[in-house]
C-alpha atoms as a PDB file:
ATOM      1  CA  UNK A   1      11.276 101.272 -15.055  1.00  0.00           C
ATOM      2  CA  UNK A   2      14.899 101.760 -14.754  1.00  0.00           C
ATOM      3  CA  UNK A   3      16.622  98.588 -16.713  1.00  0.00           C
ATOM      4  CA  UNK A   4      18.518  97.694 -13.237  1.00  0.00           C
ATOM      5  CA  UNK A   5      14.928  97.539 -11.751  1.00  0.00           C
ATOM      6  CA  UNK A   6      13.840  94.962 -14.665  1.00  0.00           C
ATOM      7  CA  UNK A   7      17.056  93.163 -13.971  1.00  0.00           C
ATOM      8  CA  UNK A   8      16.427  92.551 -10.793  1.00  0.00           C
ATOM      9  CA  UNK A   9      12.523  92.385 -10.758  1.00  0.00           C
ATOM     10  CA  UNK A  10      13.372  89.115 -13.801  1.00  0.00           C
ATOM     11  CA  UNK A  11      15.943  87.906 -11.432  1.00  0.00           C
ATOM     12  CA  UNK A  12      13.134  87.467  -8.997  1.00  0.00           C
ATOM     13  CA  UNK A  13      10.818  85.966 -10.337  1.00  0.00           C
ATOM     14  CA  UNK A  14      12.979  83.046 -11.820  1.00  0.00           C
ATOM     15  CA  UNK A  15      13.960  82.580  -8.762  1.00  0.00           C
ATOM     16  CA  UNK A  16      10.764  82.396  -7.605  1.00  0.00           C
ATOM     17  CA  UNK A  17       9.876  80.122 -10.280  1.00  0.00           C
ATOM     18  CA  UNK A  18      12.958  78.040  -9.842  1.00  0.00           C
ATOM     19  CA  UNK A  19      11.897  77.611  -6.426  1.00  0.00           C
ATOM     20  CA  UNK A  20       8.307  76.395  -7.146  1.00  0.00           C
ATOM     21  CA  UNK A  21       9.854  73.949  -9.785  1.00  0.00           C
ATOM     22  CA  UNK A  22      12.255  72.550  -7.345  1.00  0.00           C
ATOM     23  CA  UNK A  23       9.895  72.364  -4.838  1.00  0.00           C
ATOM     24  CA  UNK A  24       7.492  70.377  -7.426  1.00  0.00           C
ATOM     25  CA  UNK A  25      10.178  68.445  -8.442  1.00  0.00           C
ATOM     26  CA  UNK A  26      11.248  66.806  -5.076  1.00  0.00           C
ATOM     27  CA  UNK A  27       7.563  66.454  -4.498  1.00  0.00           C
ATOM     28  CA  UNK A  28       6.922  64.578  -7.629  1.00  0.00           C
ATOM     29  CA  UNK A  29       9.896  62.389  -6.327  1.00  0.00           C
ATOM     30  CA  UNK A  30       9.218  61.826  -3.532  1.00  0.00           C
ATOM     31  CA  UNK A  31       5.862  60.698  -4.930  1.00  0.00           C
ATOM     32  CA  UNK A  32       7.732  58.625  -7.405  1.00  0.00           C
ATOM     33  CA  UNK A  33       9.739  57.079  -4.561  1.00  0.00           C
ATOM     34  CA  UNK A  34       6.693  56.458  -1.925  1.00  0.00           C
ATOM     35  CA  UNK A  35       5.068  54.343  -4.970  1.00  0.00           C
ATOM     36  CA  UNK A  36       8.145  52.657  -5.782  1.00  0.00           C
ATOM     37  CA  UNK A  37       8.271  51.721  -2.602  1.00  0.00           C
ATOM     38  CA  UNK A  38       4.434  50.362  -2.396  1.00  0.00           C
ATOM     39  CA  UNK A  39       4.925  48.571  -5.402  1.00  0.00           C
ATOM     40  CA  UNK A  40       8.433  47.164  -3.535  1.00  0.00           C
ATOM     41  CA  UNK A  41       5.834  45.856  -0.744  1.00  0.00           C
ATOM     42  CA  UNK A  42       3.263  44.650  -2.833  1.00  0.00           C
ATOM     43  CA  UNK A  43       6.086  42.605  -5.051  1.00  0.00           C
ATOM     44  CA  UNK A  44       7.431  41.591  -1.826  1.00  0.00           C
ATOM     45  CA  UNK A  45       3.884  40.378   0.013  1.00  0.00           C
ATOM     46  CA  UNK A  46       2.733  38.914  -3.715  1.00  0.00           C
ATOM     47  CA  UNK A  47       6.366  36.636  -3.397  1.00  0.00           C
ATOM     48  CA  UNK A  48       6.034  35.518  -0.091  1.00  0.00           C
ATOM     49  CA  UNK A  49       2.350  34.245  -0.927  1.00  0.00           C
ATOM     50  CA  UNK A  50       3.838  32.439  -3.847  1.00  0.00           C
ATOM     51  CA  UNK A  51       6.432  31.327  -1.901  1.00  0.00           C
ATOM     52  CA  UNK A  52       3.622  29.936   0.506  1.00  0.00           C
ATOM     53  CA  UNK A  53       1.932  28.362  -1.673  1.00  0.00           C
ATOM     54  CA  UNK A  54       4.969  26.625  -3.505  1.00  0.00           C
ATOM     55  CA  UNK A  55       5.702  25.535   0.083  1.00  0.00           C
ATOM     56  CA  UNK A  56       1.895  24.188   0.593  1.00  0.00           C
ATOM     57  CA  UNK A  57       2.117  22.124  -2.421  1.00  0.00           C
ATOM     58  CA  UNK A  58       5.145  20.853  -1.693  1.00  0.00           C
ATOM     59  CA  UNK A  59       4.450  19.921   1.925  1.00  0.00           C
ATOM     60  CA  UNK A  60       1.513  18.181   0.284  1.00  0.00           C
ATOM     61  CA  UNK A  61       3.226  16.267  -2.443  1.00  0.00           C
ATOM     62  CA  UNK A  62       5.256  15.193   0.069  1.00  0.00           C
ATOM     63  CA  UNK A  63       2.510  14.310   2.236  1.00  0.00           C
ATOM     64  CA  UNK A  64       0.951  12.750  -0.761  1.00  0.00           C
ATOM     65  CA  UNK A  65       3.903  10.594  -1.363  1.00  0.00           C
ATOM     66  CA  UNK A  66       4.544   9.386   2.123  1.00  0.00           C
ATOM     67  CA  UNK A  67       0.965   8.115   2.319  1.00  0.00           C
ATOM     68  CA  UNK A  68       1.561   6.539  -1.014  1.00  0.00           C
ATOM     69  CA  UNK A  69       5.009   4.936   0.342  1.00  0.00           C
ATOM     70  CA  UNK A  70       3.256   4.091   3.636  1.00  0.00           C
ATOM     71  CA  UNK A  71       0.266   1.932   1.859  1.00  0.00           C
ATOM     72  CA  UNK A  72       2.677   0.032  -0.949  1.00  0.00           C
ATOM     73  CA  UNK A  73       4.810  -1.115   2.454  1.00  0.00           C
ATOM     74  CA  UNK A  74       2.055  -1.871   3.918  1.00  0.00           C
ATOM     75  CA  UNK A  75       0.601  -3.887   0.809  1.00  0.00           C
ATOM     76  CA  UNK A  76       4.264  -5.553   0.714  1.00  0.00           C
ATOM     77  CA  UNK A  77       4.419  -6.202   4.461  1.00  0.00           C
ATOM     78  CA  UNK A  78       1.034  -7.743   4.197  1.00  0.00           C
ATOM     79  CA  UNK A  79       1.853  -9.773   1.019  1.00  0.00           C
ATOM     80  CA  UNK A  80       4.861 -10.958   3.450  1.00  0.00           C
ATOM     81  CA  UNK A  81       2.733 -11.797   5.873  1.00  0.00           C
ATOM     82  CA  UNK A  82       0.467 -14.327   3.691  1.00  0.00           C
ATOM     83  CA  UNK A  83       3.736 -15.923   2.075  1.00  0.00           C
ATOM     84  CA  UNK A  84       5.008 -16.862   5.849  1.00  0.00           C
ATOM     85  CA  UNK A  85       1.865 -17.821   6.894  1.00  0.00           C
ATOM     86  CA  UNK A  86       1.402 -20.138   3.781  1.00  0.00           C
ATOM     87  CA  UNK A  87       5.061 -21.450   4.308  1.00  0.00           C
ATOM     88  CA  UNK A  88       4.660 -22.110   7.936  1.00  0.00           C
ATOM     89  CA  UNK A  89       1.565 -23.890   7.772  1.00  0.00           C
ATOM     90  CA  UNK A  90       3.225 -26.032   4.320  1.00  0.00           C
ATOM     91  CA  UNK A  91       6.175 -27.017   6.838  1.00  0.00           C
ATOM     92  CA  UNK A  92       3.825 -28.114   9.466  1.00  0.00           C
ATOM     93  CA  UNK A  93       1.460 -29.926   6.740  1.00  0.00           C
ATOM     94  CA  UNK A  94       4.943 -31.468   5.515  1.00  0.00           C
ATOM     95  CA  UNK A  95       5.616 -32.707   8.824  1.00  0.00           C
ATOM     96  CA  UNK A  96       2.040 -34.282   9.174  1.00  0.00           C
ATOM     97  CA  UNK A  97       3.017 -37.621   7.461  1.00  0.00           C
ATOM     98  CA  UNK A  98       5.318 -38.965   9.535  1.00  0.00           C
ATOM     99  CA  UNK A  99       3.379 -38.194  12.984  1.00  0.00           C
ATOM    100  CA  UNK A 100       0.640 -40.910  14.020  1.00  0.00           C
ATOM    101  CA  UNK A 101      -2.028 -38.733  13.393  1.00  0.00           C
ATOM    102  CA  UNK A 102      -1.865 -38.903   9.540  1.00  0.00           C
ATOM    103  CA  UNK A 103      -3.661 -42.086   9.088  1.00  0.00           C
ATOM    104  CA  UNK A 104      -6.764 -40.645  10.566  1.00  0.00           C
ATOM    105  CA  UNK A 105      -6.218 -37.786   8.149  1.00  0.00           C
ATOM    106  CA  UNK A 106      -5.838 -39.734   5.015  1.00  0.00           C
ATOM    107  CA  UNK A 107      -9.185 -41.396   6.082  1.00  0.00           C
ATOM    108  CA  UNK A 108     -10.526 -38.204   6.463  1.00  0.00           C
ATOM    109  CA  UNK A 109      -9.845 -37.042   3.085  1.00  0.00           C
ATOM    110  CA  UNK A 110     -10.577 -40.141   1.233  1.00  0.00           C
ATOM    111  CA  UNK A 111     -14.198 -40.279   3.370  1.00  0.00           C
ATOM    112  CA  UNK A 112     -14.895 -36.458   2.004  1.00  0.00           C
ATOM    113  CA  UNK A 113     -13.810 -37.426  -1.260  1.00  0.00           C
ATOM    114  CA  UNK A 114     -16.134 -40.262  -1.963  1.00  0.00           C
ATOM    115  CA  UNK A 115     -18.826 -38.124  -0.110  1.00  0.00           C
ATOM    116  CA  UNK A 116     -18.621 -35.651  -2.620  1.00  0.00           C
ATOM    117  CA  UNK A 117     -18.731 -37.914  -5.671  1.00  0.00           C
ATOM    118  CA  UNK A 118     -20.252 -40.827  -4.797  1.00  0.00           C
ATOM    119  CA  UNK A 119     -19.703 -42.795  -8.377  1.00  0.00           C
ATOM    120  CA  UNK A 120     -15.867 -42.389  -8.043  1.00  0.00           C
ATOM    121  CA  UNK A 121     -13.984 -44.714  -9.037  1.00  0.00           C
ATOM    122  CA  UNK A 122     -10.400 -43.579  -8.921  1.00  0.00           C
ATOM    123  CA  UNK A 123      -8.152 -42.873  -6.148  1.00  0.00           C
ATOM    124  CA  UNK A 124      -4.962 -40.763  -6.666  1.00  0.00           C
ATOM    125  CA  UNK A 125      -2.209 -40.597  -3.915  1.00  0.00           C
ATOM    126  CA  UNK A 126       1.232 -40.100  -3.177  1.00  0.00           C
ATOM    127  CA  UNK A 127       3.352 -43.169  -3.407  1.00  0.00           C
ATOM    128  CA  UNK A 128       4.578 -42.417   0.018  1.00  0.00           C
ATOM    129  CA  UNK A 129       0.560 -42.936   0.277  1.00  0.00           C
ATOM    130  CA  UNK A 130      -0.113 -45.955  -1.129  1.00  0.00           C
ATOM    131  CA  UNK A 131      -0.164 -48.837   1.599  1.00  0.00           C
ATOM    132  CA  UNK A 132      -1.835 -46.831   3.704  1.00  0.00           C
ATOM    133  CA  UNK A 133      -4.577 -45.356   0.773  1.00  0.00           C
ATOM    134  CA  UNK A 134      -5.245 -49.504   0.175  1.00  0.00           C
ATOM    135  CA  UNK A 135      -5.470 -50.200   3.769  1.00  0.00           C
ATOM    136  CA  UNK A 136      -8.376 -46.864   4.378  1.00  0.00           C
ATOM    137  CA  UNK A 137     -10.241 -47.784   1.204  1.00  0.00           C
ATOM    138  CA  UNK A 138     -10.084 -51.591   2.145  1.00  0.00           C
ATOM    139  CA  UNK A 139     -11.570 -50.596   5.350  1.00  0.00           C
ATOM    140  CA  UNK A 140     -14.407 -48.324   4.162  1.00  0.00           C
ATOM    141  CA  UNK A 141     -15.026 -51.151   1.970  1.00  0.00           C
ATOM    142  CA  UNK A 142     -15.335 -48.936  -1.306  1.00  0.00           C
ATOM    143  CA  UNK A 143     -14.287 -49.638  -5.053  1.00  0.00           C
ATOM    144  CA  UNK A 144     -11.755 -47.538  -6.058  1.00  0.00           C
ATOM    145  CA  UNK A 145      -8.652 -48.016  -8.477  1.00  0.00           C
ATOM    146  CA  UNK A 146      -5.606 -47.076  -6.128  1.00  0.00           C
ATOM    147  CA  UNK A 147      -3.262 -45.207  -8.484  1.00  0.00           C
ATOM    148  CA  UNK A 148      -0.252 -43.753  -6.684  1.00  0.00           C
ATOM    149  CA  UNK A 149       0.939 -41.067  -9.489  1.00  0.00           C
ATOM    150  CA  UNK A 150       0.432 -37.723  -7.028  1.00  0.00           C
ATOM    151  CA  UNK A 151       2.913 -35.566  -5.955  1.00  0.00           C
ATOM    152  CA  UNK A 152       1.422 -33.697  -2.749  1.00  0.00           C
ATOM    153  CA  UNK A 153       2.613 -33.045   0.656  1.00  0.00           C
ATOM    154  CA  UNK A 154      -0.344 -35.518   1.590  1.00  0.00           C
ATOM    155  CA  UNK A 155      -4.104 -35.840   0.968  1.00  0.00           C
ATOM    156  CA  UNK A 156      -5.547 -37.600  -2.468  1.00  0.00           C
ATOM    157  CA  UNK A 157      -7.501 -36.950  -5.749  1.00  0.00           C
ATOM    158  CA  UNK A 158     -11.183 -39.027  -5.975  1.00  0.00           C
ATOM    159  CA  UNK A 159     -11.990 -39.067  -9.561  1.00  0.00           C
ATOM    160  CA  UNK A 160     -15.300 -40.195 -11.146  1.00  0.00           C
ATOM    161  CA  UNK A 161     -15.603 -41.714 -14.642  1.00  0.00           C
ATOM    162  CA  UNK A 162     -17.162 -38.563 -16.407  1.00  0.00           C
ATOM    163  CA  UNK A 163     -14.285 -36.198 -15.524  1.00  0.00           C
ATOM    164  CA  UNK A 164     -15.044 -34.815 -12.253  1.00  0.00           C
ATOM    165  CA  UNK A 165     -12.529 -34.416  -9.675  1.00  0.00           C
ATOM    166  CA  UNK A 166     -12.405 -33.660  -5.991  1.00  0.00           C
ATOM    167  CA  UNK A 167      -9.204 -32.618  -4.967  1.00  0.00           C
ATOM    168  CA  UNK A 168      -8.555 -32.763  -1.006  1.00  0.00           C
ATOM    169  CA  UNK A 169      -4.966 -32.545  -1.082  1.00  0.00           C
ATOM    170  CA  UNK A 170      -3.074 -30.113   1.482  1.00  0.00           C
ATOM    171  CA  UNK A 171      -1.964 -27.455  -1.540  1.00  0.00           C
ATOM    172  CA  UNK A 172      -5.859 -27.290  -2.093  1.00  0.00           C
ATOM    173  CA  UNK A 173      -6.937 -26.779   1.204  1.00  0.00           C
ATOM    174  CA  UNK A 174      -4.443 -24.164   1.293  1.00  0.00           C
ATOM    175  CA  UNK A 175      -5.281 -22.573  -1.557  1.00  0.00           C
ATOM    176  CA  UNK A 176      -9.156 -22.853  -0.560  1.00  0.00           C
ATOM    177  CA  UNK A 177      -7.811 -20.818   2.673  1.00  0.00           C
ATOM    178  CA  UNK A 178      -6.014 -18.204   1.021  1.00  0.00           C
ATOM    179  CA  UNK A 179      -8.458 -15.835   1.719  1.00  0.00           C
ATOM    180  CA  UNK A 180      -8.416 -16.368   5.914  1.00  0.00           C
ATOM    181  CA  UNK A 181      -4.961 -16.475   5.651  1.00  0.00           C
ATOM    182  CA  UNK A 182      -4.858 -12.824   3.874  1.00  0.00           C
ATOM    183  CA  UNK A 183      -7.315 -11.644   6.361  1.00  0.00           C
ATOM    184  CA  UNK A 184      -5.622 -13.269   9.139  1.00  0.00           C
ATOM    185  CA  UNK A 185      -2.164 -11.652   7.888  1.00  0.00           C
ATOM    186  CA  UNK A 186      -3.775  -8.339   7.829  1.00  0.00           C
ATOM    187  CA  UNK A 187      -4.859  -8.528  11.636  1.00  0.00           C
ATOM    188  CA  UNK A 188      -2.012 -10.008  12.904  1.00  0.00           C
ATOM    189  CA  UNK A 189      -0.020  -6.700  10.699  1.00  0.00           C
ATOM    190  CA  UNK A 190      -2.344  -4.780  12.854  1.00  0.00           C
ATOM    191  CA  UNK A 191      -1.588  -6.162  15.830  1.00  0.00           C
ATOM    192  CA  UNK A 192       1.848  -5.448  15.516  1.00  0.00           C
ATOM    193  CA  UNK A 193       1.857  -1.989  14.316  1.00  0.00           C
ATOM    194  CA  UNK A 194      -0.580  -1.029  16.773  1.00  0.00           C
ATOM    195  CA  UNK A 195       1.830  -0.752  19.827  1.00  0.00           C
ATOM    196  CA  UNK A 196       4.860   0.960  18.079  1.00  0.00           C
ATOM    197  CA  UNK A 197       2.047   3.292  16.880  1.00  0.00           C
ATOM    198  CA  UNK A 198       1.041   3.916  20.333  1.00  0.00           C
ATOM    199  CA  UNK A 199       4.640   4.163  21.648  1.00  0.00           C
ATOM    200  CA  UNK A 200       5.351   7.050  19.112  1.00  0.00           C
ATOM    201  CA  UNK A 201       2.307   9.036  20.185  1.00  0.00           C
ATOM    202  CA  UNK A 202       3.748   9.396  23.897  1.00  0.00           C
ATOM    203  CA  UNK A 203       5.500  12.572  24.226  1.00  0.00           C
END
């Protein structure tokens, strides 16, 4: 073979072989590029799913802490509630003494006393109290020491001489009724909240 022939037959085939290299090369790219880009998606889809889920936990810590808000106002509305109940019902107590209804209390009080310890001995009052106190136990024809050393919105102490007491003063009977007035609080909380809850469910 003529050395022009062998130029030209080398010539040829690296062309041919630079062609099949190019040709793998932009294949081999555009393999490279066609995974880059599935990776790109699956980068993309695995971020929005956190993203999601950083948004579901934070819709429910929120949720979380709104219910958490909602009961301690709740707990403080109710805990409202009581105190005005308590304080209402002291300013009506308060008032009690001076209507003409309190002497039929006092005997009341002094009667359930001495019911409940029958050896007593001592009466305590307020010395608002006291004329009226010596008139009742006059009248129920009981002995009892009259000793006018309480400080109570009305009501008395009986005391016996081994060391029991029964207290029947208004601040006890309220504190005995604590426990409707908490439950009676919590309904009448109800009661309220019940239409506004209604009203925001209308469309």
């Amino acid at each position: 073979m003529a050395l022009k022939d062998l130029l030209t037959a080398l010539e040829a085939d690296a062309a041919s072989e630079t062609e099949r290299l190019l040709a793998e090369t932009d294949a081999e790219a555009l393999r490279i590029v066609e995974s880059a880009k599935l990776e790109a998606r699956k980068l993309e889809e695995h971020a929005v799913r956190e993203h999601e889920a950083d948004l579901a936990r934070e819709v429910e810590r929120s949720r979380s802490e709104a219910r958490l808000a909602a009961a301690a106002m709740l707990r403080d509305a109710h805990e409202v509630g009581v105190a005005t109940l308590q304080e209402a019902l002291r300013e009506r107590l308060r008032a009690l003494r001076e209507t003409d209804r309190y002497p039929a209390v006092m005997r009341a009080l002094i009667g359930e006393g001495v019911a409940a310890l029958p050896n007593a001995s001592l009466l305590r009052v307020d010395p608002r109290d006291a004329e009226l106190a010596r008139r009742i136990v006059s009248e129920l024809e009981v002995a009892l020491e009259l000793r006018p050393e309480l400080d109570t919105l009305g009501g008395v102490e009986v005391a016996a001489d081994d060391g029991r007491v029964a207290r029947n003063t208004f601040e006890e009977r309220l504190r005995n009724a604590e426990r409707e007035l908490r439950v009676l609080a919590g309904e009448l909380l109800e009661a309220t909240e019940a239409p506004s809850v209604a009203a925001e469910a209308v469309p």
